[in-house]
N, C-alpha and C. Protein backbone atom coordinates (compact mmCIF):
# COMPACT_ATOMS: atom_id res chain seq x y z
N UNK A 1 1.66 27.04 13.66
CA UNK A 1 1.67 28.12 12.67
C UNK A 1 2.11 27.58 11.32
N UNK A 2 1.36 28.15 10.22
CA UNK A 2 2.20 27.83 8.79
C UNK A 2 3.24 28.10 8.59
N UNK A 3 4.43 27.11 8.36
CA UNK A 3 5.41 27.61 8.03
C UNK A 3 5.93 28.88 7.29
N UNK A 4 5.35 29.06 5.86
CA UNK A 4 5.61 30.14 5.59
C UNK A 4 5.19 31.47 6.34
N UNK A 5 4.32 32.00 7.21
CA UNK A 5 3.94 32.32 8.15
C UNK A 5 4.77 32.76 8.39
N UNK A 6 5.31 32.02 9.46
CA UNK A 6 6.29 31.97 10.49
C UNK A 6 7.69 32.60 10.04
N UNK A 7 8.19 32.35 8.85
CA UNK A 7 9.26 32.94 7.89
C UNK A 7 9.31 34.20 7.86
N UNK A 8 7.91 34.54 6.92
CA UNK A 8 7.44 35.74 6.36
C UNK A 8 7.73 36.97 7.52
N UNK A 9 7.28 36.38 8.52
CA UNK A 9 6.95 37.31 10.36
C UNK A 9 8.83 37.81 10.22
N UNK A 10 9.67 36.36 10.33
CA UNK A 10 10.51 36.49 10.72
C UNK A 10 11.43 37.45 9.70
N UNK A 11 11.23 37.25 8.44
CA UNK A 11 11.47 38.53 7.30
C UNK A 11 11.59 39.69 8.04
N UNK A 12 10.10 39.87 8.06
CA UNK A 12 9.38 41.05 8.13
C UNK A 12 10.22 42.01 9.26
N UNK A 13 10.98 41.46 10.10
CA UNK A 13 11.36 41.53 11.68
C UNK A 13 13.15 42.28 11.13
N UNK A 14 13.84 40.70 10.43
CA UNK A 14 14.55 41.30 9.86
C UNK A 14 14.88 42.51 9.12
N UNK A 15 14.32 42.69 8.23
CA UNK A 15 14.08 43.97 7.31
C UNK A 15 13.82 45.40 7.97
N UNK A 16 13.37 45.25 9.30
CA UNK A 16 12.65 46.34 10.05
C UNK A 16 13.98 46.69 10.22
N UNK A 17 14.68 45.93 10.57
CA UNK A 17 15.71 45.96 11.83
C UNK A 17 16.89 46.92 10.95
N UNK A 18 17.17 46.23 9.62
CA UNK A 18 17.84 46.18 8.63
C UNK A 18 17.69 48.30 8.43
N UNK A 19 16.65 48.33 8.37
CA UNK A 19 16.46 49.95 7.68
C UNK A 19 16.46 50.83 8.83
N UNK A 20 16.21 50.15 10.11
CA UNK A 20 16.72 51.67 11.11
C UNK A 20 18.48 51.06 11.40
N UNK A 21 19.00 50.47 10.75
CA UNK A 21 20.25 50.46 10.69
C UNK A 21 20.56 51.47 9.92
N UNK A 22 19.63 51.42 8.71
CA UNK A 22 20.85 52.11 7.31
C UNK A 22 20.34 53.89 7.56
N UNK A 23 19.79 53.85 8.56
CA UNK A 23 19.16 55.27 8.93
C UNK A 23 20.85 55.61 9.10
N UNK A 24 21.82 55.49 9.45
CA UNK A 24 23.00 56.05 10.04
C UNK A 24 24.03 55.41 8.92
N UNK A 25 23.96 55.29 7.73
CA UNK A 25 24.91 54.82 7.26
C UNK A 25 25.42 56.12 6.04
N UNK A 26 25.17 57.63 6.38
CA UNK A 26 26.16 58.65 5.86
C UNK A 26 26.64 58.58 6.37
N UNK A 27 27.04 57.74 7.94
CA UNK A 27 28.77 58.28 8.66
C UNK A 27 29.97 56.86 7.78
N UNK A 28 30.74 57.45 6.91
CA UNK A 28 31.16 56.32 6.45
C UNK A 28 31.86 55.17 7.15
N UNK A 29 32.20 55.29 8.20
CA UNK A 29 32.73 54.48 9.46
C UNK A 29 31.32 53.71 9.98
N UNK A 30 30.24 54.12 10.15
CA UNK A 30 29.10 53.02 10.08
C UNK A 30 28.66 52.51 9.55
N UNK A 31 28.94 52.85 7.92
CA UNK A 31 28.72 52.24 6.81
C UNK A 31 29.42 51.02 5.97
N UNK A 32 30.68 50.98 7.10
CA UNK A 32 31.53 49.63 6.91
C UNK A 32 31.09 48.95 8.18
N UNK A 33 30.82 49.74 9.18
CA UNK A 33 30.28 48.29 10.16
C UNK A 33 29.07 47.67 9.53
N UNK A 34 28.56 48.39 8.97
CA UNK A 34 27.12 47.78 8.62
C UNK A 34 27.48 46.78 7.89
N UNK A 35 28.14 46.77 6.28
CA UNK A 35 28.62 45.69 5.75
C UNK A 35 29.32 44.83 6.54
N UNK A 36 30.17 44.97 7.49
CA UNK A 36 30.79 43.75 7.87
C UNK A 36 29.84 43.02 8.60
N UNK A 37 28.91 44.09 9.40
CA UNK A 37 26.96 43.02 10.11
C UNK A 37 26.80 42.71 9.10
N UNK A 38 26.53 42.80 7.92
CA UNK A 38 25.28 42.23 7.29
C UNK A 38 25.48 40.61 7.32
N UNK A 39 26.98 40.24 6.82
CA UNK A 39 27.24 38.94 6.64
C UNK A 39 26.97 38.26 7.78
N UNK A 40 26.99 38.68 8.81
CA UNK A 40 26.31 38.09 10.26
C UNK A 40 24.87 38.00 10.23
N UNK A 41 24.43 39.01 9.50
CA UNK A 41 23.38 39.14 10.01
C UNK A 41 22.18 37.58 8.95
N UNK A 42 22.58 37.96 8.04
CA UNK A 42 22.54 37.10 6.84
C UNK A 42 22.69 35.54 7.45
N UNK A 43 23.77 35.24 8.24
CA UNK A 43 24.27 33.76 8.64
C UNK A 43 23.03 33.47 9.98
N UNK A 44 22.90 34.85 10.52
CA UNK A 44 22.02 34.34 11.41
C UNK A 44 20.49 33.85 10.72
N UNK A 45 19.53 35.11 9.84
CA UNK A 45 18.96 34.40 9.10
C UNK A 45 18.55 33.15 8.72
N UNK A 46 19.81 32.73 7.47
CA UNK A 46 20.24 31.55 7.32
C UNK A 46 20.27 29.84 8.63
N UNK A 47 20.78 30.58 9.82
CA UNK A 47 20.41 29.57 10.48
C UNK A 47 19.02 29.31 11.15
N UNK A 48 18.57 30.58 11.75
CA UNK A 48 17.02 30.53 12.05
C UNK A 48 15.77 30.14 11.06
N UNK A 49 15.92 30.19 9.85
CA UNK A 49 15.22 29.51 8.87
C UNK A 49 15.18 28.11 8.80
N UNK A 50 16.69 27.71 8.91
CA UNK A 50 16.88 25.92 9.18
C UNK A 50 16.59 25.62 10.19
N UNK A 51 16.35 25.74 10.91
CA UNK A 51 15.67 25.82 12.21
C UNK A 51 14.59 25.61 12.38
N UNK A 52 13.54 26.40 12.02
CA UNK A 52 12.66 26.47 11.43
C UNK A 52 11.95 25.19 10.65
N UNK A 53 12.52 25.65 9.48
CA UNK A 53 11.80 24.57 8.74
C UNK A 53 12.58 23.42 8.74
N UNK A 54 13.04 22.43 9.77
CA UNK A 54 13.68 21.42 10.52
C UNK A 54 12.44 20.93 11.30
N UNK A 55 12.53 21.93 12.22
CA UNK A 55 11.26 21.93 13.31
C UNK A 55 9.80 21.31 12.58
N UNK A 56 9.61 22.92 11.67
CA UNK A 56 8.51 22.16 10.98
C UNK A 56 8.40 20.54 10.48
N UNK A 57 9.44 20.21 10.02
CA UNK A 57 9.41 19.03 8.57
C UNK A 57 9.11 17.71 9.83
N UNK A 58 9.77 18.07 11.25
CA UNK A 58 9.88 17.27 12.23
C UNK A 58 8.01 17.05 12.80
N UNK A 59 7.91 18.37 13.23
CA UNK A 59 6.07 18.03 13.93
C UNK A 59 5.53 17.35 12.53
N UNK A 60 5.45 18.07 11.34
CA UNK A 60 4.68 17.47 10.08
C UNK A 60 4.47 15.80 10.11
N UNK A 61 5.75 15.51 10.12
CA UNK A 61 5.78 13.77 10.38
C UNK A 61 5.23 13.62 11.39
N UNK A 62 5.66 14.14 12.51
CA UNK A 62 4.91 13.40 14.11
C UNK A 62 3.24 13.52 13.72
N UNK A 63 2.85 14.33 13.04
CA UNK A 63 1.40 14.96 13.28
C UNK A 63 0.75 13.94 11.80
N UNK A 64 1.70 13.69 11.19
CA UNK A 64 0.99 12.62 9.95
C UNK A 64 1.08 11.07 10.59
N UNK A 65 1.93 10.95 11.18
CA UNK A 65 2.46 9.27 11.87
C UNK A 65 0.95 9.54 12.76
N UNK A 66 1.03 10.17 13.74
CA UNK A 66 -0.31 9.81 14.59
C UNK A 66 -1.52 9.50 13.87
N UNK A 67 -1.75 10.71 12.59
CA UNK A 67 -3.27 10.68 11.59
C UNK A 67 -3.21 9.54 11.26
N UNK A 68 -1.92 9.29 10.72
CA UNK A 68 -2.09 7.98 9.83
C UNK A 68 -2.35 6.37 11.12
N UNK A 69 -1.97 6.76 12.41
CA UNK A 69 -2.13 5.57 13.38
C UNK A 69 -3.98 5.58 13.88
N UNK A 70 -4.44 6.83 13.68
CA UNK A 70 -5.71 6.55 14.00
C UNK A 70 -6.62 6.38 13.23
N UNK A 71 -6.46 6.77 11.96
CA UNK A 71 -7.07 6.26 10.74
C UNK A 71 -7.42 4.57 10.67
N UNK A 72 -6.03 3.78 10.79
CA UNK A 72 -5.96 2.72 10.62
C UNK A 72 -6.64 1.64 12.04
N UNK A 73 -6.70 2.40 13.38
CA UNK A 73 -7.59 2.60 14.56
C UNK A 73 -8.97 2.03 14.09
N UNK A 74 -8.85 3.22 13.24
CA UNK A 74 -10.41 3.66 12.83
C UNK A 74 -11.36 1.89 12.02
N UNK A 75 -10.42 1.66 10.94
CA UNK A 75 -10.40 0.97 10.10
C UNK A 75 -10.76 -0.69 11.29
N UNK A 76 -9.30 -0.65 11.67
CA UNK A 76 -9.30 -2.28 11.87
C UNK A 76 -10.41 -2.15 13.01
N UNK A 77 -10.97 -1.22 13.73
CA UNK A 77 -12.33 -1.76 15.05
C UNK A 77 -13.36 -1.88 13.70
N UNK A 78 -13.67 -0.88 12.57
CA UNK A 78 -14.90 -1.23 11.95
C UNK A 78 -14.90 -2.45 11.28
N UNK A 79 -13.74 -3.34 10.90
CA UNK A 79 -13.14 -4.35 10.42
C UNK A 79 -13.61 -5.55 11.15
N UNK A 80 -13.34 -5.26 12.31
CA UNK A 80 -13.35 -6.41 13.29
C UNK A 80 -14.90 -6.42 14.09
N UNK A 81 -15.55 -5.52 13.57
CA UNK A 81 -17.08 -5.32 14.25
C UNK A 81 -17.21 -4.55 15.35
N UNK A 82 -16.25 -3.85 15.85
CA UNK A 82 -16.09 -3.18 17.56
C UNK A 82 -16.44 -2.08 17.22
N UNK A 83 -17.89 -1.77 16.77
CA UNK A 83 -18.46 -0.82 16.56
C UNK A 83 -19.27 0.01 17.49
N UNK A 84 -19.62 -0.37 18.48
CA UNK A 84 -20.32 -0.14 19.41
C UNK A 84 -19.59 0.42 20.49
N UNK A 85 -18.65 0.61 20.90
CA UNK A 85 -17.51 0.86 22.06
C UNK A 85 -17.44 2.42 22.20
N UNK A 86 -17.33 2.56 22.99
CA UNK A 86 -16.71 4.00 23.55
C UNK A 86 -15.48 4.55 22.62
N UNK A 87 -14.51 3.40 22.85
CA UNK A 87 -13.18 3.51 22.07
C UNK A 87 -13.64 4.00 20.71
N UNK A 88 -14.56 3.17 19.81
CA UNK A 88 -14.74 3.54 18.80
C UNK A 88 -15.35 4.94 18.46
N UNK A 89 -16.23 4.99 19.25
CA UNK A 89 -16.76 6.42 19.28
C UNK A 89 -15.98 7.75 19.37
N UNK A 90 -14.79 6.94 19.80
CA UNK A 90 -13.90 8.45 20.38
C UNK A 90 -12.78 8.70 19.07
N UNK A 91 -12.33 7.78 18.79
CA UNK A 91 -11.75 7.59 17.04
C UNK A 91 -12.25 7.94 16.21
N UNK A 92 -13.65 8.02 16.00
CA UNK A 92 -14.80 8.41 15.04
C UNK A 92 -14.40 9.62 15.41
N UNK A 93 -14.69 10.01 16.53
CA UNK A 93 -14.93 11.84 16.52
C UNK A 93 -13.61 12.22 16.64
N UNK A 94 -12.35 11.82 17.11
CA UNK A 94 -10.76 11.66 16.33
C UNK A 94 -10.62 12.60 14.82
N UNK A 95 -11.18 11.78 14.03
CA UNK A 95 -11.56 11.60 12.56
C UNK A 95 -12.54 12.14 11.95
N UNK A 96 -13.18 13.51 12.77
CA UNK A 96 -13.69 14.27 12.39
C UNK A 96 -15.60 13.66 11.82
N UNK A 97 -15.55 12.27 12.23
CA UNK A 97 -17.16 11.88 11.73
C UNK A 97 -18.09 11.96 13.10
N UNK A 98 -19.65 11.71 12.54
CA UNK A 98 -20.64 11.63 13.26
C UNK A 98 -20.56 10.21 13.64
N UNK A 99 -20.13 9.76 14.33
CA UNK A 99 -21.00 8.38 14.82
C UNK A 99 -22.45 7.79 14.22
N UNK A 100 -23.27 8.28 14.67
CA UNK A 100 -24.38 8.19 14.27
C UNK A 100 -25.22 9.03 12.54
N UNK A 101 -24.22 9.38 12.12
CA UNK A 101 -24.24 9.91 10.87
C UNK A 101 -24.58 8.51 9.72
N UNK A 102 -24.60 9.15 8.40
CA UNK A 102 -24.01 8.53 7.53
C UNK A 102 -22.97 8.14 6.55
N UNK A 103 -22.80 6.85 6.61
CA UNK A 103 -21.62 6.55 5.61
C UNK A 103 -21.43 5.88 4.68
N UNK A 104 -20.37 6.09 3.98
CA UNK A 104 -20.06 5.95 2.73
C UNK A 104 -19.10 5.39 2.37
N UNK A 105 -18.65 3.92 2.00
CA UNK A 105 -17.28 3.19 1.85
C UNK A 105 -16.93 3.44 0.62
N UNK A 106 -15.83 3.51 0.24
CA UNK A 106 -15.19 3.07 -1.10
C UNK A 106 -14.21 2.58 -1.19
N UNK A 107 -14.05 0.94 -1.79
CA UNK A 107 -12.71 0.26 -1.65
C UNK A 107 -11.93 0.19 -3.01
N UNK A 108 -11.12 1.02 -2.88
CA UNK A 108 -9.56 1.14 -4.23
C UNK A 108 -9.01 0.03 -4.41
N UNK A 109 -8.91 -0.67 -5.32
CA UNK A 109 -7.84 -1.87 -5.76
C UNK A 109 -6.32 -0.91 -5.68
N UNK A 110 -5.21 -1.54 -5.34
CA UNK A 110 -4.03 -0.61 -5.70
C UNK A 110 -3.11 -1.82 -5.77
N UNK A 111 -2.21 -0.96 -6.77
CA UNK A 111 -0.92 -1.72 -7.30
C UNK A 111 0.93 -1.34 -6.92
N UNK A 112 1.82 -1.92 -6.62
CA UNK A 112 2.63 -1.13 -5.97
C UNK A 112 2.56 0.06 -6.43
N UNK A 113 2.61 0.34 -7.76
CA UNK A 113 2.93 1.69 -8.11
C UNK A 113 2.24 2.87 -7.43
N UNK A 114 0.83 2.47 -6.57
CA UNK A 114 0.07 3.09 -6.08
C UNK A 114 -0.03 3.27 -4.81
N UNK A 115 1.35 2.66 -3.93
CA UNK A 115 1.54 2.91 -3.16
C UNK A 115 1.67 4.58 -2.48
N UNK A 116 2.46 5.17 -3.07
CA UNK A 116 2.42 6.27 -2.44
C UNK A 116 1.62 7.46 -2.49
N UNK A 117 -0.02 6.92 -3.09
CA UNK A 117 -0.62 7.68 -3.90
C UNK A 117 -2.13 8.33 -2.94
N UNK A 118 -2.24 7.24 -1.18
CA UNK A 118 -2.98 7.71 -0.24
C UNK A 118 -2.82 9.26 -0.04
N UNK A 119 -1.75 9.65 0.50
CA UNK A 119 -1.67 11.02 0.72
C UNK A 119 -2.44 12.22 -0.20
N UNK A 120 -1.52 11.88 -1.26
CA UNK A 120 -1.95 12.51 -2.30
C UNK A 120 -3.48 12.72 -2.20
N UNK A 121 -4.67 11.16 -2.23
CA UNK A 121 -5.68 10.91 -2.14
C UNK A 121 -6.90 11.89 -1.26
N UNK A 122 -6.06 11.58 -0.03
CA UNK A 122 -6.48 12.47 1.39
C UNK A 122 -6.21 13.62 1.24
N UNK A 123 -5.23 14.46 0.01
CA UNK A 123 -5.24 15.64 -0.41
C UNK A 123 -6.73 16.29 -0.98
N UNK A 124 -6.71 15.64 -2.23
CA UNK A 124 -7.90 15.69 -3.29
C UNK A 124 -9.46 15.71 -2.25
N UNK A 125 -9.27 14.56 -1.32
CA UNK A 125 -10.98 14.29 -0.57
C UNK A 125 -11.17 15.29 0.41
N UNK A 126 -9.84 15.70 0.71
CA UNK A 126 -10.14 17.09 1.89
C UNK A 126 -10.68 18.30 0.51
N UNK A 127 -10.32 18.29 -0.67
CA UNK A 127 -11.47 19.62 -0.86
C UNK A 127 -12.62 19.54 -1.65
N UNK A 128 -13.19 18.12 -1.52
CA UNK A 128 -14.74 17.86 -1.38
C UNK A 128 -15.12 18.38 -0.38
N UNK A 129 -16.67 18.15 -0.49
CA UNK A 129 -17.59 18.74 0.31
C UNK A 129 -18.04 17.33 1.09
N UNK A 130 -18.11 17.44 2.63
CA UNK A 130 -18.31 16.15 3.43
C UNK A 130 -16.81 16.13 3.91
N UNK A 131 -16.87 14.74 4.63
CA UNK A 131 -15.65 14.19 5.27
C UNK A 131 -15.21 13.08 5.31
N UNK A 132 -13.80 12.93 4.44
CA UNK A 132 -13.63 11.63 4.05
C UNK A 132 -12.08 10.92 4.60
N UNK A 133 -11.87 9.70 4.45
CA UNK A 133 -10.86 9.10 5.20
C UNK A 133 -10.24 8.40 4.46
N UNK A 134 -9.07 8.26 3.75
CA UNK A 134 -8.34 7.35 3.07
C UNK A 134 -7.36 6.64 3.70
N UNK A 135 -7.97 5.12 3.90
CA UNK A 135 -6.75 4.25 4.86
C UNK A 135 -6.49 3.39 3.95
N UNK A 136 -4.95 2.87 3.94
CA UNK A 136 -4.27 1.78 3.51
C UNK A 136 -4.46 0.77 3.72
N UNK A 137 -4.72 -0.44 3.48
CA UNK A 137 -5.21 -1.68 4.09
C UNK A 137 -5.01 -2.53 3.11
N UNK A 138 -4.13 -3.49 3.38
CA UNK A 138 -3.58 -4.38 2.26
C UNK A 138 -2.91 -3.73 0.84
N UNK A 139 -3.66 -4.81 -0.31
CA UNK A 139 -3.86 -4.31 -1.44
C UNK A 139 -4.29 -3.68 -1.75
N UNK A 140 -5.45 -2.59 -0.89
CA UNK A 140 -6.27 -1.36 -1.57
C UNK A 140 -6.42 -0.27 -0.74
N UNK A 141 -7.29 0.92 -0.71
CA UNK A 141 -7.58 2.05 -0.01
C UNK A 141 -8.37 1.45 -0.07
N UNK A 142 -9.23 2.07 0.99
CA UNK A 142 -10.29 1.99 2.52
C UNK A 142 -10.68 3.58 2.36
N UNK A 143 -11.86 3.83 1.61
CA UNK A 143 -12.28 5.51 2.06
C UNK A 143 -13.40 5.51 2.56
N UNK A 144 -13.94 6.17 4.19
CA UNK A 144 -14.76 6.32 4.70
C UNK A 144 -15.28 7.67 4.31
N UNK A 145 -16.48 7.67 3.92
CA UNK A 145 -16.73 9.64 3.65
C UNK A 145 -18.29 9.65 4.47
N UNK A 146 -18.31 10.45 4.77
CA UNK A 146 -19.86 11.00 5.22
C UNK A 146 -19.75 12.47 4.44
N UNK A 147 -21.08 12.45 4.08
CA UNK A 147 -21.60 13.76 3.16
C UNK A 147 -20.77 14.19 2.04
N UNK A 148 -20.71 13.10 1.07
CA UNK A 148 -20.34 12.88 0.14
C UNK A 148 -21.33 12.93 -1.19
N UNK A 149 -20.91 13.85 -2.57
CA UNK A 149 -21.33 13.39 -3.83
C UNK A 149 -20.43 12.90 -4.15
N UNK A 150 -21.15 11.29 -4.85
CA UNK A 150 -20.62 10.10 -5.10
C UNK A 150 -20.12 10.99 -6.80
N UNK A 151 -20.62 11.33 -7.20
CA UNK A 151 -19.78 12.19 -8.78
C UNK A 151 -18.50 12.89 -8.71
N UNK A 152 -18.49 13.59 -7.42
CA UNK A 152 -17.46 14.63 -7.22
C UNK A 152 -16.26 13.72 -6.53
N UNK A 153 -16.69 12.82 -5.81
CA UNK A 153 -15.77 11.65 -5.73
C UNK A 153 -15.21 10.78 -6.53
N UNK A 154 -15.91 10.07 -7.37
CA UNK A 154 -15.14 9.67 -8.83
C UNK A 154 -14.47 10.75 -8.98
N UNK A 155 -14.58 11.95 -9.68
CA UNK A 155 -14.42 12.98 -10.28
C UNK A 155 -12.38 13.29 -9.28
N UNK A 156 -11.97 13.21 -8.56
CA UNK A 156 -11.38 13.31 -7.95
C UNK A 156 -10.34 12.12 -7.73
N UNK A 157 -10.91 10.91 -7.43
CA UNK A 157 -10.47 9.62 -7.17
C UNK A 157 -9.91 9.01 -8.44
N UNK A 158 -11.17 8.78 -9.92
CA UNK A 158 -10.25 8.12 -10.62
C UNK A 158 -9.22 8.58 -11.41
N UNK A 159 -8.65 10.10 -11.38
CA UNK A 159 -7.81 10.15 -12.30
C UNK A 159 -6.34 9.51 -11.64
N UNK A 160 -6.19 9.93 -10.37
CA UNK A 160 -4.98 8.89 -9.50
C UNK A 160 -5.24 7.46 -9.64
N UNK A 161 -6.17 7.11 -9.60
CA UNK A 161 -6.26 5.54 -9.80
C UNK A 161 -7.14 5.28 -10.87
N UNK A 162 -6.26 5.57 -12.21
CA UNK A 162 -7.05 5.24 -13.73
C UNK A 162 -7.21 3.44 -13.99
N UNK A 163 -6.64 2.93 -13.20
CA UNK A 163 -6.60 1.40 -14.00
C UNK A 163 -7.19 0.37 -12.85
N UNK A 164 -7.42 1.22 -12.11
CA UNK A 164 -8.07 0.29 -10.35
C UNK A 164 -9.33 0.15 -10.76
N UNK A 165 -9.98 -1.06 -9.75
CA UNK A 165 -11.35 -0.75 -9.85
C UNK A 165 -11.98 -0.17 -8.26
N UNK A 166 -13.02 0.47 -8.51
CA UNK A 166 -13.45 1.35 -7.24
C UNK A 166 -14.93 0.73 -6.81
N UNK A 167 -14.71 0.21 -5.93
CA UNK A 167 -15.94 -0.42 -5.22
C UNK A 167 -16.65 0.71 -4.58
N UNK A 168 -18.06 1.27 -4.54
CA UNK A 168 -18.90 1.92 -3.65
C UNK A 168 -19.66 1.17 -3.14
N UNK A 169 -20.00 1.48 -1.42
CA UNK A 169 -20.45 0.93 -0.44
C UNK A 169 -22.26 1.91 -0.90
N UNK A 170 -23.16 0.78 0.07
CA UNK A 170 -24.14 1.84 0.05
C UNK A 170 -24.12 2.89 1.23
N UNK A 171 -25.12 3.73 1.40
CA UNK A 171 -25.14 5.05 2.54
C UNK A 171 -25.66 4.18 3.66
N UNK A 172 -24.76 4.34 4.44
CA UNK A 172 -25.21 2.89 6.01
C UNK A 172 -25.34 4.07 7.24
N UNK A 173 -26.25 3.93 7.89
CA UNK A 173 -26.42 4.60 9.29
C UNK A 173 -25.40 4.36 10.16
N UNK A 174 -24.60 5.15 11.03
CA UNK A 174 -24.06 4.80 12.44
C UNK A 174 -22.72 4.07 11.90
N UNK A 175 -21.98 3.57 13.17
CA UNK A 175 -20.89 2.88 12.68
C UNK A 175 -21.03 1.71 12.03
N UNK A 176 -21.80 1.02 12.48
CA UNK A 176 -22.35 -0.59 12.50
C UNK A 176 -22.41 -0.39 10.72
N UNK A 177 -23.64 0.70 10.16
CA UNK A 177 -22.91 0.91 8.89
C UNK A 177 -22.46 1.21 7.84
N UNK A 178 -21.01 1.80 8.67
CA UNK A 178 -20.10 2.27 8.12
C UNK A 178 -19.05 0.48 7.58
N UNK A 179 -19.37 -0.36 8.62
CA UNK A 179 -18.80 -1.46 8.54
C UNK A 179 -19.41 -2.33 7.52
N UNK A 180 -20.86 -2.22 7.35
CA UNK A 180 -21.72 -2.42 6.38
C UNK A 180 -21.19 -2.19 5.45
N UNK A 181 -21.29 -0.74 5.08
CA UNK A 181 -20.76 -0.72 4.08
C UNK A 181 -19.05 -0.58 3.73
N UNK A 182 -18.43 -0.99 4.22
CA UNK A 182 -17.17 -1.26 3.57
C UNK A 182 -17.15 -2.53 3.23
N UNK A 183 -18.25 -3.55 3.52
CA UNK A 183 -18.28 -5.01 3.12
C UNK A 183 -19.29 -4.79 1.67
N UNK A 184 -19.95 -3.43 1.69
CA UNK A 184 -20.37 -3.48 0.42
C UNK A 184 -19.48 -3.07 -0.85
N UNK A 185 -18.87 -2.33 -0.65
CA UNK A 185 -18.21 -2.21 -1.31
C UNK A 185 -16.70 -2.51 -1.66
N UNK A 186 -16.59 -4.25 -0.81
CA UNK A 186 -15.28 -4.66 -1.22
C UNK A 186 -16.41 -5.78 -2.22
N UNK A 187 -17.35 -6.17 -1.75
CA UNK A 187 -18.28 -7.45 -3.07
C UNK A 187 -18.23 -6.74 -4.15
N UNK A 188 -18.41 -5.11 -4.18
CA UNK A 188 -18.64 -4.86 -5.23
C UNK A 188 -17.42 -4.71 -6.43
């Protein structure tokens, strides 16, 4: 569930609760219990929220550590030529691509400063149109896209990386190349 979601619900729950309380608060003797609940009620709140978004901040990482372990999956079999495998096939569709589709490399020069700037990256390419992959690999990003405009990609890519240079691969069939082209577009 979205975190805020999940909050909002739990608000919503609170507050309910909150007003068939104050339904009884002309008896002035319930109207001091109520204040002395509220501060309870408030602490409980307070802790079920941290809770909460604890939980959340916790799966978020587990669920980015894995993306980010099969991404790089993804990367070093097309790297190494193990394109053809089952394994690979199943990482591909992992990663949301066609196997047998087309693809699209683009290799990022990056500089430390640009280290922390993938995420971000994989932000921006998720709201293109197509499906694209930004992996870390050495000195540069590694972006796999299928059904990609190569405009709307610049358009997106170089303002985070104004001083890099951006290699494009050509449109390669299947995995074989997808591997193709990430060798095209590191010459380039």
């Amino acid at each position: 569930l979205p975190v805020d979601a999940l909050l909002a619900a739990y608000h919503v729950g609170y507050r309910d609760l909150w007003r068939r309380f104050l339904r009884y608060s002309d008896d002035p003797h319930v109207s001091r219990l109520l204040l002395d609940a509220s501060a309870t009620m408030w602490e409980w709140t307070h802790q079920v929220t941290d809770a909460i978004a604890r939980a959340h901040a916790e799966t978020s990482r587990a669920i980015d550590a894995r993306a980010a372990s099969v991404r790089h999956r993804f990367l070093e079999q097309l790297l190494t030529g193990a394109t053809d495998t089952d394994a690979q096939r199943t990482v591909c569709a992992m990663r949301g691509f066609d196997a047998r589709g087309t693809f699209r490399a683009s290799v990022i020069t990056t500089t430390e400063a640009d280290v922390a700037l993938p995420p971000r990256l994989q932000v921006e390419l998720d709201a293109l149109a197509g499906h694209h992959q930004a992996i870390p690999h050495g000195g540069r990003v590694v972006v796999i896209s299928q059904g990609c405009d190569e405009r709307a990609f610049r358009t997106a890519v170089e303002p985070l990386y104004p001083s890099s240079a951006i290699g494009v691969g050509l449109c390669r069939e299947g995995l074989e190349g997808a591997r193709l082209s990430v060798g095209d577009a590191e010459r380039t």
